[in-house]
PDB file of N, CA and C in Angstrom:
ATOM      1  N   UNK A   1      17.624   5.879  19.765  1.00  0.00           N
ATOM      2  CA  UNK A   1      16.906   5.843  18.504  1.00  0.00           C
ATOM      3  C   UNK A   1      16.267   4.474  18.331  1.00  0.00           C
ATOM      4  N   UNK A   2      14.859   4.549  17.919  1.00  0.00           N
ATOM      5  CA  UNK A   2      14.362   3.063  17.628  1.00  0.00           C
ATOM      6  C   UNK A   2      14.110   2.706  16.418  1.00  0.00           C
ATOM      7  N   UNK A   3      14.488   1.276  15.881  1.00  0.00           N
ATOM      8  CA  UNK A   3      14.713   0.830  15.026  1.00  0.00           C
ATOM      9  C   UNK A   3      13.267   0.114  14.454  1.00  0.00           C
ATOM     10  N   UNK A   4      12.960   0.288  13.337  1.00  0.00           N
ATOM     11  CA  UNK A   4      11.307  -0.342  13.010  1.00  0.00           C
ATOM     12  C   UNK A   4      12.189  -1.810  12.482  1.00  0.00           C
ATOM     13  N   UNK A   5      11.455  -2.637  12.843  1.00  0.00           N
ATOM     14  CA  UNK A   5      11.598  -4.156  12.171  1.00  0.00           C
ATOM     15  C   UNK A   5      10.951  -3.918  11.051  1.00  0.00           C
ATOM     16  N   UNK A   6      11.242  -4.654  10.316  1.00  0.00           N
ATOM     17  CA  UNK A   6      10.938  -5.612   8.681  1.00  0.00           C
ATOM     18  C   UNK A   6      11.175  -6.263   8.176  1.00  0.00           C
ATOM     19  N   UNK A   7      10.655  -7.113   7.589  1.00  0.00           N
ATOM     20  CA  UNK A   7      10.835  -8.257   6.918  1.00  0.00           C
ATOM     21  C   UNK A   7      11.020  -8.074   5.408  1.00  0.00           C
ATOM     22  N   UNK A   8      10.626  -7.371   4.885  1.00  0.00           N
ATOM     23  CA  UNK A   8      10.680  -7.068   3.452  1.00  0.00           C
ATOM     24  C   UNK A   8      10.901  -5.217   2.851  1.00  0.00           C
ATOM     25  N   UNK A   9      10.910  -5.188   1.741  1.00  0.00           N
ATOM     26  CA  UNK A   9      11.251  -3.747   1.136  1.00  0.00           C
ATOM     27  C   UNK A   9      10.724  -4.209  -0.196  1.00  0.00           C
ATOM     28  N   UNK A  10      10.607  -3.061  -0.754  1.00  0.00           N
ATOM     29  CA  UNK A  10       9.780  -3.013  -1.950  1.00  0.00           C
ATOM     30  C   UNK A  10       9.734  -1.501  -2.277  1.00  0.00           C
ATOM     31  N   UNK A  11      10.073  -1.336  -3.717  1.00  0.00           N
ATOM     32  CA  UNK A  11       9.954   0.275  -4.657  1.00  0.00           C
ATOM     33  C   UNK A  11       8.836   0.260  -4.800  1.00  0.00           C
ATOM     34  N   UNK A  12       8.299   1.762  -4.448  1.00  0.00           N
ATOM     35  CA  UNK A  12       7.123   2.289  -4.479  1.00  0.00           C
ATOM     36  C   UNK A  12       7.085   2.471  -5.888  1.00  0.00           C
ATOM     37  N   UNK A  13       6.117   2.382  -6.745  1.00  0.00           N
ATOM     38  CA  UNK A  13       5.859   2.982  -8.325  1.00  0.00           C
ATOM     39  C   UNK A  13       4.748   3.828  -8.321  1.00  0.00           C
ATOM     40  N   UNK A  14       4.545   5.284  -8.650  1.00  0.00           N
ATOM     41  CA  UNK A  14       4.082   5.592  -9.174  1.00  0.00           C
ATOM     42  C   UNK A  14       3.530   6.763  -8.031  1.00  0.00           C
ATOM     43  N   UNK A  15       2.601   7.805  -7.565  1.00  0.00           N
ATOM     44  CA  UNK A  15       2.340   8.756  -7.199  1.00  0.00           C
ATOM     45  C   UNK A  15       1.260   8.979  -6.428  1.00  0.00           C
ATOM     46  N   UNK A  16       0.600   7.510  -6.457  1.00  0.00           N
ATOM     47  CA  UNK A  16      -0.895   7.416  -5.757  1.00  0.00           C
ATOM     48  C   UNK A  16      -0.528   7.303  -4.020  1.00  0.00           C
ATOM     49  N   UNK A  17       0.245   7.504  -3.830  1.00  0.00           N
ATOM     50  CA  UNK A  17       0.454   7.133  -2.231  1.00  0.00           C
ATOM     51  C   UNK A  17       1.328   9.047  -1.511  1.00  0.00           C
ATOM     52  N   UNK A  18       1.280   9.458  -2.665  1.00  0.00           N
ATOM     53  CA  UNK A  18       1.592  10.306  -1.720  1.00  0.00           C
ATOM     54  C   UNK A  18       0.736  11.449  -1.302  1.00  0.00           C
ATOM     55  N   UNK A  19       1.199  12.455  -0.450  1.00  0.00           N
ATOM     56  CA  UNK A  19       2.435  12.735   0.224  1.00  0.00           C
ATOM     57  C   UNK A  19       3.222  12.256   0.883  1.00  0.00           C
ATOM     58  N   UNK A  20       2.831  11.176   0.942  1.00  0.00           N
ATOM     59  CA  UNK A  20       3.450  10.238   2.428  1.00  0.00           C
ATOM     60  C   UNK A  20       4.839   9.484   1.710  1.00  0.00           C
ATOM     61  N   UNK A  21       4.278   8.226   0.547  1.00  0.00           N
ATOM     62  CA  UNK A  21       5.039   7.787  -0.071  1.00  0.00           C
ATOM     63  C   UNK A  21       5.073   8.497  -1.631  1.00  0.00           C
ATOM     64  N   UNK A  22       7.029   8.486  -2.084  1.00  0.00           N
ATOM     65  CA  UNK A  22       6.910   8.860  -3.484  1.00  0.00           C
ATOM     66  C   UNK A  22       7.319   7.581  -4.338  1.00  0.00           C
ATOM     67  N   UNK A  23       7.193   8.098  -5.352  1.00  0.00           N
ATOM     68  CA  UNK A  23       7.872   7.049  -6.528  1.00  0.00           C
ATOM     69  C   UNK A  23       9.448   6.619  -6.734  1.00  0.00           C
ATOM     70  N   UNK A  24       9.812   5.578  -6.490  1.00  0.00           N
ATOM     71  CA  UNK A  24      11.051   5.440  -6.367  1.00  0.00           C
ATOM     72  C   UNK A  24      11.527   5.573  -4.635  1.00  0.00           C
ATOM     73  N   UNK A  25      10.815   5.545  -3.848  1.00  0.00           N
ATOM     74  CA  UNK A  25      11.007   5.107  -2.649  1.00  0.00           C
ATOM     75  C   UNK A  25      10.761   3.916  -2.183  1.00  0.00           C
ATOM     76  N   UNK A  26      11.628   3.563  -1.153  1.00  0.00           N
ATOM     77  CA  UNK A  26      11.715   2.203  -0.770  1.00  0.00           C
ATOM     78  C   UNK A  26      11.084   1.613   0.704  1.00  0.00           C
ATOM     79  N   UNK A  27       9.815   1.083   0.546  1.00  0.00           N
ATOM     80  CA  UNK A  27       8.755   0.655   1.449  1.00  0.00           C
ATOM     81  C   UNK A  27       9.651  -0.225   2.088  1.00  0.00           C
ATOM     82  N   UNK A  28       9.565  -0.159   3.897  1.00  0.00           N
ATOM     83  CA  UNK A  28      10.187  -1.849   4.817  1.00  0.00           C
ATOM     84  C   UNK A  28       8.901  -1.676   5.516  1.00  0.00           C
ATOM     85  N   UNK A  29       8.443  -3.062   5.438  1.00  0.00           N
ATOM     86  CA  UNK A  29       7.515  -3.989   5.154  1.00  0.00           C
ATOM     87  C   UNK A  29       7.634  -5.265   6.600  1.00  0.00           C
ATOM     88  N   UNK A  30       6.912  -4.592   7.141  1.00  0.00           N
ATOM     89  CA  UNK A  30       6.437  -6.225   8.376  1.00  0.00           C
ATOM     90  C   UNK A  30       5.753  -6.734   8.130  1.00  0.00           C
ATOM     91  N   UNK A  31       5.822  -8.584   7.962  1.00  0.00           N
ATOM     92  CA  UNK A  31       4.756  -9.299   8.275  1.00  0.00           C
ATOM     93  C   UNK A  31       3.633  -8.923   9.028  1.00  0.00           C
ATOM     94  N   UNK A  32       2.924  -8.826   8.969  1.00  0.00           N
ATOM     95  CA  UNK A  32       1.804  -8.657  10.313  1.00  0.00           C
ATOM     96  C   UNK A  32       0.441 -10.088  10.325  1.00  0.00           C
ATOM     97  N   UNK A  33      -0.345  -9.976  11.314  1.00  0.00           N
ATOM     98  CA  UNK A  33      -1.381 -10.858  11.545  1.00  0.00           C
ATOM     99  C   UNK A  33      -2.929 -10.332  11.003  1.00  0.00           C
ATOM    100  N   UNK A  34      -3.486 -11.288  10.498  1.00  0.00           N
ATOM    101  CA  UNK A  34      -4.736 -11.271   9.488  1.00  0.00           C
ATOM    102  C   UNK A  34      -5.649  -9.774  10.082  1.00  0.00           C
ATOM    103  N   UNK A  35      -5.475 -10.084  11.532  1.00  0.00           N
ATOM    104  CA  UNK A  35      -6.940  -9.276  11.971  1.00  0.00           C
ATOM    105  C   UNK A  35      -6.416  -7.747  12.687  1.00  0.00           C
ATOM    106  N   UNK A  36      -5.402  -7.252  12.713  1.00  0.00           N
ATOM    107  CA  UNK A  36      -4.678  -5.659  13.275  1.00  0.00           C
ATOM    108  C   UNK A  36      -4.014  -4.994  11.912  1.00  0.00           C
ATOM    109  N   UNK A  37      -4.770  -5.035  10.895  1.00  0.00           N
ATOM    110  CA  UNK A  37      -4.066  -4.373   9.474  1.00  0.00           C
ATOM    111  C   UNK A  37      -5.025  -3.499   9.086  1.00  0.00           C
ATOM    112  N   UNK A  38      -6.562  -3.511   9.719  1.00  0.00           N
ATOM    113  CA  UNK A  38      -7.406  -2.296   9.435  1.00  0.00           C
ATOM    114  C   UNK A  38      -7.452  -0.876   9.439  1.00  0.00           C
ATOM    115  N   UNK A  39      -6.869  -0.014   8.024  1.00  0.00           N
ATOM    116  CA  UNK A  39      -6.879   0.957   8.584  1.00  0.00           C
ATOM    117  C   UNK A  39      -5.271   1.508   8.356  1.00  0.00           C
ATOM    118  N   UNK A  40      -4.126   0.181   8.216  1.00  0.00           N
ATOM    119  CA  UNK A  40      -2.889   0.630   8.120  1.00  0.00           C
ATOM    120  C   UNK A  40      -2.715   0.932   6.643  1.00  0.00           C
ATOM    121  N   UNK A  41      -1.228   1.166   6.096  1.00  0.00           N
ATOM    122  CA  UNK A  41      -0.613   1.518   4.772  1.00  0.00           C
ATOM    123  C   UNK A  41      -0.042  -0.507   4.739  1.00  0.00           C
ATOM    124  N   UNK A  42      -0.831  -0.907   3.969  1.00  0.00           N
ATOM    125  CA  UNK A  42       0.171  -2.604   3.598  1.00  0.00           C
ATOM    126  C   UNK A  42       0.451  -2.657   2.176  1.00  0.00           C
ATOM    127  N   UNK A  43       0.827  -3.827   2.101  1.00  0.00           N
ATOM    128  CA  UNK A  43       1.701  -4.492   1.185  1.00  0.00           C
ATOM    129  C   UNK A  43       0.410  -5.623   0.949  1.00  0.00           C
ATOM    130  N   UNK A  44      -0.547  -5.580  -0.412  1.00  0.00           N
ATOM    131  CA  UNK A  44      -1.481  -6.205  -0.676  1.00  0.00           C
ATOM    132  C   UNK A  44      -1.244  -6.966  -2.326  1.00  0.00           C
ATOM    133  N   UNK A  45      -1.536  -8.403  -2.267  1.00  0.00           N
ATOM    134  CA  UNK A  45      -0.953  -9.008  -2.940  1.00  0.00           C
ATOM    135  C   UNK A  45      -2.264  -9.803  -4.218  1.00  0.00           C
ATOM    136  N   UNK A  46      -3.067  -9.158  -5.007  1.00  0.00           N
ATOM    137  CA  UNK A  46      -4.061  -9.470  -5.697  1.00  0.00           C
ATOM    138  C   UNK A  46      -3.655 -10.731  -6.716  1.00  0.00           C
ATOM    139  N   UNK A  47      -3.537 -12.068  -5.727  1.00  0.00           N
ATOM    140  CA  UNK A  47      -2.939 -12.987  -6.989  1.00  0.00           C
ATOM    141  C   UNK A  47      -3.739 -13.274  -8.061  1.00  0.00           C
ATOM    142  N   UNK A  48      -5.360 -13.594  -7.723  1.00  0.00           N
ATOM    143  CA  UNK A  48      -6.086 -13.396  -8.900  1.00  0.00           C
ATOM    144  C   UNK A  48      -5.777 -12.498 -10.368  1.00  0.00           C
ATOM    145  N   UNK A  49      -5.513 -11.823 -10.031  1.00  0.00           N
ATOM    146  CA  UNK A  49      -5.553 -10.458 -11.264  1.00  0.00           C
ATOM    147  C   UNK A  49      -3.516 -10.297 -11.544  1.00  0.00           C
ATOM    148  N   UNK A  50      -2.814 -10.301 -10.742  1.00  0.00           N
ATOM    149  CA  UNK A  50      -1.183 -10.282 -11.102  1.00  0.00           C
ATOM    150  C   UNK A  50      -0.747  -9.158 -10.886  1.00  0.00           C
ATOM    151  N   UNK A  51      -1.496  -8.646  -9.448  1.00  0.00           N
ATOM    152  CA  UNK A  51      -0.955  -7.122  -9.601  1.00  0.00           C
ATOM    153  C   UNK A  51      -1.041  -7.305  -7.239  1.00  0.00           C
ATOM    154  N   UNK A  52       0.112  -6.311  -7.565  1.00  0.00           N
ATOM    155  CA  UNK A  52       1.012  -6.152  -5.599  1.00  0.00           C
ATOM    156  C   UNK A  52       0.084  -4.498  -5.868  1.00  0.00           C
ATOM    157  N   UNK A  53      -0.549  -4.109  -4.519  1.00  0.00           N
ATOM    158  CA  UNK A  53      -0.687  -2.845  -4.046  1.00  0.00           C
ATOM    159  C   UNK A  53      -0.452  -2.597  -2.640  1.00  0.00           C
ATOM    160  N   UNK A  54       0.503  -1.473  -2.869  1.00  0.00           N
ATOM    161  CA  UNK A  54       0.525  -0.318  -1.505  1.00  0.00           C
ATOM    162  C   UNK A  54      -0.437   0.432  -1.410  1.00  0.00           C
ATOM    163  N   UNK A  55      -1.315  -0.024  -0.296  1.00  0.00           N
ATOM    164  CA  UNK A  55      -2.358   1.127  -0.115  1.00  0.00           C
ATOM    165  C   UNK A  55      -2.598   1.242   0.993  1.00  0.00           C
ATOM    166  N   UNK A  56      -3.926   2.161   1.756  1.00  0.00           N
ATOM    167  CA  UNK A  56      -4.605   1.857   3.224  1.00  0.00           C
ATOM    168  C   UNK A  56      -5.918   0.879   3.095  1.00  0.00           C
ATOM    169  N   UNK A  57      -5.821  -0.098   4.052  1.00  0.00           N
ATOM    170  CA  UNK A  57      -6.635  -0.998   3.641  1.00  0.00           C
ATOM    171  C   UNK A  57      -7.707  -1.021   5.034  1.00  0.00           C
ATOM    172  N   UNK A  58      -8.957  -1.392   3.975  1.00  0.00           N
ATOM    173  CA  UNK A  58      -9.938  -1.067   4.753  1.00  0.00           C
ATOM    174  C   UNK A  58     -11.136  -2.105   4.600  1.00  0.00           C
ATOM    175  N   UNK A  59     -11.390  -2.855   5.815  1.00  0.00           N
ATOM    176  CA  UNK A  59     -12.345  -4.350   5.903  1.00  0.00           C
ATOM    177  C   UNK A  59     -13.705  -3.959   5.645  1.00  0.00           C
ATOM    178  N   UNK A  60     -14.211  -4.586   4.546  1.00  0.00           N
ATOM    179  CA  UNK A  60     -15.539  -4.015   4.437  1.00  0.00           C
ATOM    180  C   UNK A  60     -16.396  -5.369   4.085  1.00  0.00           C
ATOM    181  N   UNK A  61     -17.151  -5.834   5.210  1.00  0.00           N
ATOM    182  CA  UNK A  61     -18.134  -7.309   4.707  1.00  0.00           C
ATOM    183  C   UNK A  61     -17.361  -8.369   3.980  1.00  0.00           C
ATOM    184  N   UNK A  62     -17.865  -8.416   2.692  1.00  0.00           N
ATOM    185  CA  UNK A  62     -16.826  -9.446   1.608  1.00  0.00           C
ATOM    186  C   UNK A  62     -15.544  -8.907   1.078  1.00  0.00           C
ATOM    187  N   UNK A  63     -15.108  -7.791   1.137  1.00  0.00           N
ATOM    188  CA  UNK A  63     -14.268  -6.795   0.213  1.00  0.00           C
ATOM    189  C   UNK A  63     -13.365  -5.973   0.757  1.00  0.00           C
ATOM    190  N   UNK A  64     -12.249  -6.091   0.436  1.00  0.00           N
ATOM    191  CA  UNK A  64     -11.519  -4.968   1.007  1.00  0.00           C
ATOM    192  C   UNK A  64     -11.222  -3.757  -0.183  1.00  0.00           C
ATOM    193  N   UNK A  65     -11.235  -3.021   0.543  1.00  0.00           N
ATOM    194  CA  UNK A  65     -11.045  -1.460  -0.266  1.00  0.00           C
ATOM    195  C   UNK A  65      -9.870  -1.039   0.226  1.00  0.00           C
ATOM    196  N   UNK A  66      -8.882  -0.891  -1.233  1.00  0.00           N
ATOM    197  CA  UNK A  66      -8.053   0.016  -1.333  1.00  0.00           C
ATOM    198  C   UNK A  66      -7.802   1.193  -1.415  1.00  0.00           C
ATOM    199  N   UNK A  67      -7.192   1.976  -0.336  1.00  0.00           N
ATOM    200  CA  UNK A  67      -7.709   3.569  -0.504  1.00  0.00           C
ATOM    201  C   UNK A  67      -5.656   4.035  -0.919  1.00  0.00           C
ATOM    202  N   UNK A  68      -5.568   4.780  -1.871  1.00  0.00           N
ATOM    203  CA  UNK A  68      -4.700   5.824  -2.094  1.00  0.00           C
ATOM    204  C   UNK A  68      -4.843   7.129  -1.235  1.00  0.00           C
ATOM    205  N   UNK A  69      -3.593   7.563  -0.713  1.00  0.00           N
ATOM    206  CA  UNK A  69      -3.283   8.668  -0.105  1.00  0.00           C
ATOM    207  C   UNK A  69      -3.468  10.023  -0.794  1.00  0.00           C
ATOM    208  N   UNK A  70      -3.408   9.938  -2.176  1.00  0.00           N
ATOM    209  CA  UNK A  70      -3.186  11.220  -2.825  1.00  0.00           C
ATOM    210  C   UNK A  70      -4.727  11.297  -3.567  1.00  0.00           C
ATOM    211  N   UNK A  71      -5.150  12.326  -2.812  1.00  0.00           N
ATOM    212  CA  UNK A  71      -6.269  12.350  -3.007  1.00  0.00           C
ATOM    213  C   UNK A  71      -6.707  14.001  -4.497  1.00  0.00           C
ATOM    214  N   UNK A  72      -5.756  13.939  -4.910  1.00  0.00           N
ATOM    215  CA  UNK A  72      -5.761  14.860  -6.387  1.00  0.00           C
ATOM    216  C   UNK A  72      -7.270  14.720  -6.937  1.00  0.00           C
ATOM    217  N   UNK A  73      -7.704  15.216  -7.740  1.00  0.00           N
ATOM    218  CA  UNK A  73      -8.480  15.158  -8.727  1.00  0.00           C
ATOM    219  C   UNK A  73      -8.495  15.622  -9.795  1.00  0.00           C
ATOM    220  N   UNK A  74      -9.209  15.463 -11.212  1.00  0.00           N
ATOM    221  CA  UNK A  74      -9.331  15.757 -12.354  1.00  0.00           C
ATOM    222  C   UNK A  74     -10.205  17.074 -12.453  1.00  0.00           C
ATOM    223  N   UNK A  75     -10.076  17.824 -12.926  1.00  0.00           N
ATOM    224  CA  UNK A  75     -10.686  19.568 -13.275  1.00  0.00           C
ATOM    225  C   UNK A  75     -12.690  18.951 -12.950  1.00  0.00           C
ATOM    226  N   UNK A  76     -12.989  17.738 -13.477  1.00  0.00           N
ATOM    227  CA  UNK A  76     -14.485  17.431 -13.105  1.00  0.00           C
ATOM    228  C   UNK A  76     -14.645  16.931 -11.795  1.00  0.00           C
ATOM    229  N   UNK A  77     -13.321  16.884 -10.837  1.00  0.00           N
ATOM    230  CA  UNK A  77     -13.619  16.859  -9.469  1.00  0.00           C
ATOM    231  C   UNK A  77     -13.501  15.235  -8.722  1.00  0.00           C
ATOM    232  N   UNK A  78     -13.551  14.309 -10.166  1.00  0.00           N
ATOM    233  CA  UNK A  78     -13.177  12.645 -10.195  1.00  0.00           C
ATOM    234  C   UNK A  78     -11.985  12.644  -9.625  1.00  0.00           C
ATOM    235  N   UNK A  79     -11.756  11.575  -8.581  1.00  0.00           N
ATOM    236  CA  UNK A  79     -10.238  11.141  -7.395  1.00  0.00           C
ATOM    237  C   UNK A  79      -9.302  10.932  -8.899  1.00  0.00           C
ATOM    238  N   UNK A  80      -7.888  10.949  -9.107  1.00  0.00           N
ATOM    239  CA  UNK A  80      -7.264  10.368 -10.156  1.00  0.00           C
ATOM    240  C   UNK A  80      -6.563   9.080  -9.629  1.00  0.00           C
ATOM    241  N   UNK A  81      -6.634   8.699  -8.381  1.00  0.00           N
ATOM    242  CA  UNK A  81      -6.240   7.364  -7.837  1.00  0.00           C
ATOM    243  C   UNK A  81      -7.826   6.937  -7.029  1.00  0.00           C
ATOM    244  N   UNK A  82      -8.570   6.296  -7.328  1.00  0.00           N
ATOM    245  CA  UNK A  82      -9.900   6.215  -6.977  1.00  0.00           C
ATOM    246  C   UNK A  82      -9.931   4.526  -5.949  1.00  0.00           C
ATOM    247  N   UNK A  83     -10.829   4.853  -5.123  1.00  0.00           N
ATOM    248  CA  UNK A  83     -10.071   3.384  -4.521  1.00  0.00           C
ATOM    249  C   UNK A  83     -10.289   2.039  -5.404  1.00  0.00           C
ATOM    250  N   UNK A  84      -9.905   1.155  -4.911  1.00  0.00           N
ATOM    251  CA  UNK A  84      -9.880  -0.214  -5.737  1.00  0.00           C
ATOM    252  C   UNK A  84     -10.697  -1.248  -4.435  1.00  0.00           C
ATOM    253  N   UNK A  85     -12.055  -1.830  -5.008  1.00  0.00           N
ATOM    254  CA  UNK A  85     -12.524  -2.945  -4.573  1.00  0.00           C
ATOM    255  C   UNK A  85     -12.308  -4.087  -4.349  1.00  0.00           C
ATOM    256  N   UNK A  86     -11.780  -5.043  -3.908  1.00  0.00           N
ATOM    257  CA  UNK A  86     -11.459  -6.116  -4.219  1.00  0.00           C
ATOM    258  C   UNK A  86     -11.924  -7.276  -2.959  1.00  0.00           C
ATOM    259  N   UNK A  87     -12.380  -8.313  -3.965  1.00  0.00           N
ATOM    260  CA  UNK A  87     -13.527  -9.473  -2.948  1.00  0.00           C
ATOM    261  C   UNK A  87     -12.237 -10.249  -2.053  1.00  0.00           C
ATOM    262  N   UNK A  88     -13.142 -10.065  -1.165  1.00  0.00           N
ATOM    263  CA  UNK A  88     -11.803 -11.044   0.030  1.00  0.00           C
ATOM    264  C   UNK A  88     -12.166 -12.315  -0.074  1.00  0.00           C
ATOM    265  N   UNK A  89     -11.205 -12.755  -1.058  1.00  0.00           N
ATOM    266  CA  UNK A  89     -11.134 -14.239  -0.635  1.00  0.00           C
ATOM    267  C   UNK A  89      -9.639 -14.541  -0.447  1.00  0.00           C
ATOM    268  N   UNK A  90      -9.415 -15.883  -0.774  1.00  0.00           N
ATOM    269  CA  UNK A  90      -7.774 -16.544  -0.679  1.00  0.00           C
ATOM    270  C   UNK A  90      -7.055 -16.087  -2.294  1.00  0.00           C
ATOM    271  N   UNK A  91      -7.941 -15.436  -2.785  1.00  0.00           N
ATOM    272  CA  UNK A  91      -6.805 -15.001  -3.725  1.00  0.00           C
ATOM    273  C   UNK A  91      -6.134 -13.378  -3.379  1.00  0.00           C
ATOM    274  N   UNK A  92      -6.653 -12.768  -2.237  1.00  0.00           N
ATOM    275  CA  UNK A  92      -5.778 -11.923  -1.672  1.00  0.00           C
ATOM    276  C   UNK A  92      -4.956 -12.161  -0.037  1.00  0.00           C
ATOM    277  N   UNK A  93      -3.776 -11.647  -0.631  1.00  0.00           N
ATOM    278  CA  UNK A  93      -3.145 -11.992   0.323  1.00  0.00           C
ATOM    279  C   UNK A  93      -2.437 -11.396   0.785  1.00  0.00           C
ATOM    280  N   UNK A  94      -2.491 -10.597   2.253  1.00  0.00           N
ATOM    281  CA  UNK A  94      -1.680  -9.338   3.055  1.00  0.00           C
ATOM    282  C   UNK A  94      -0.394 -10.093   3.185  1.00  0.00           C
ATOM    283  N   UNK A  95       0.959  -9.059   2.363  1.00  0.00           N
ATOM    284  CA  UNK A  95       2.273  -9.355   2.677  1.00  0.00           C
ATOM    285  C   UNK A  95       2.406  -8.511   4.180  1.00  0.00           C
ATOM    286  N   UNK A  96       2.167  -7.443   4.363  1.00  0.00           N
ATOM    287  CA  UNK A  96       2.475  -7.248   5.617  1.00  0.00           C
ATOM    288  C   UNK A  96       2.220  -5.278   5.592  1.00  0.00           C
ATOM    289  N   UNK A  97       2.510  -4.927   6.696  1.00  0.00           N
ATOM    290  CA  UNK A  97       2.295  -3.568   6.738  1.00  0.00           C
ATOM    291  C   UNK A  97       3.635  -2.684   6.436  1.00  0.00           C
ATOM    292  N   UNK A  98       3.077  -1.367   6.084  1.00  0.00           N
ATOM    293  CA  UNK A  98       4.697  -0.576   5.505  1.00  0.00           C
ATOM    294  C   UNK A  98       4.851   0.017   7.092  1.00  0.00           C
ATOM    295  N   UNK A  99       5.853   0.154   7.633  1.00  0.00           N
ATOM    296  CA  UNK A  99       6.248   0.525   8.787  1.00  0.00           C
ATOM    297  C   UNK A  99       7.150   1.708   8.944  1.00  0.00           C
ATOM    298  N   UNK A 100       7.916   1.624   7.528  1.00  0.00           N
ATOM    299  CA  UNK A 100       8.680   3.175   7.166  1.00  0.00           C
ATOM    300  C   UNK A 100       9.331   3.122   5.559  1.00  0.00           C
ATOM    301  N   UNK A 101       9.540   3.976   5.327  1.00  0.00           N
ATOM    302  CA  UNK A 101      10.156   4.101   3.496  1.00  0.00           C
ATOM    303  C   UNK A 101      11.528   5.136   3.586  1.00  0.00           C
ATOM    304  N   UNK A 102      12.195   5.352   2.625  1.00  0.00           N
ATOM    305  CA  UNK A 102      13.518   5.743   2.675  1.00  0.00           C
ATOM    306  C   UNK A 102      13.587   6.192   1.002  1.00  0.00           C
ATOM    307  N   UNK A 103      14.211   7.054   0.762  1.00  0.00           N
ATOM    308  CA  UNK A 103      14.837   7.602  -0.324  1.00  0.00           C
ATOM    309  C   UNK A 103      16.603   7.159  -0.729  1.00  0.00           C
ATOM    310  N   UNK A 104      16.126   6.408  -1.822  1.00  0.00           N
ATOM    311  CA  UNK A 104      18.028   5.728  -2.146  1.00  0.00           C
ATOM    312  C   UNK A 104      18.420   6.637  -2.246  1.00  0.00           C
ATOM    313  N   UNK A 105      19.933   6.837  -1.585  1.00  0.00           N
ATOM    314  CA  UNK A 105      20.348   8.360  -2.299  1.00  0.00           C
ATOM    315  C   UNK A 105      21.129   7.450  -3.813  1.00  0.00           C
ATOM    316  N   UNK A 106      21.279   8.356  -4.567  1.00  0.00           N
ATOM    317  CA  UNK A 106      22.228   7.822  -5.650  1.00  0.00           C
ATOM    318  C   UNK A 106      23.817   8.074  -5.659  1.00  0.00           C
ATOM    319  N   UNK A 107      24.371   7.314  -6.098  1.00  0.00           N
ATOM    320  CA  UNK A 107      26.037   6.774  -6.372  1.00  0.00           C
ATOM    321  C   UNK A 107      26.237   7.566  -7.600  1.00  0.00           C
ATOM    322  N   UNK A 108      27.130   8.538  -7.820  1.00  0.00           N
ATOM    323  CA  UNK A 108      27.616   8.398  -9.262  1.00  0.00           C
ATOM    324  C   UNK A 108      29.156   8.196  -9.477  1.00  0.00           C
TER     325      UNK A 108
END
């Protein structure tokens, strides 16, 4: 059996990532390097604005685009997780890629 490395974990919030990821699941998280993250599920860190996203990230000129997995829509056919733009500079900053997620079981 092979074991995925990680460096970090992190609770998923909220519903925009699935089927893949749910809410209340627990993302492990590799560091990775600036230029092989095109295209993966990461751990994206918008310090400008004060907000962490799990998404698939995608290099575009000045900007990276955040794409959500759950591609739902509203009865007028609008994405309900729509991607998110965001200008590449040094105020974003890749924590690393999700490599696998897990369901806590619960204790009672």
């Amino acid at each position: 059996m092979q074991q995925n490395r990680y460096d970090y974990a992190a609770e998923i919030e909220g519903e925009s990532m699935e089927p893949k990821f749910h809410d209340g699941d627990i993302a492990l998280i590799r560091k990775t390097h600036v230029n092989d993250y095109d295209g993966c599920v990461c751990v994206v860190d918008d310090v400008a604005n004060q907000r962490v996203y799990i998404k698939r990230i995608h290099i575009e000129d000045t900007h990276v685009r955040l794409e959500s997995l759950n591609k739902n829509t509203y009865d007028n056919g609008e994405l309900i997780y729509p991607d998110i733009l965001l200008e590449n500079t040094e105020n974003l900053k890749l924590i690393g890629k999700v490599v696998d997620s897990f369901k806590p079981i619960e204790i009672k």
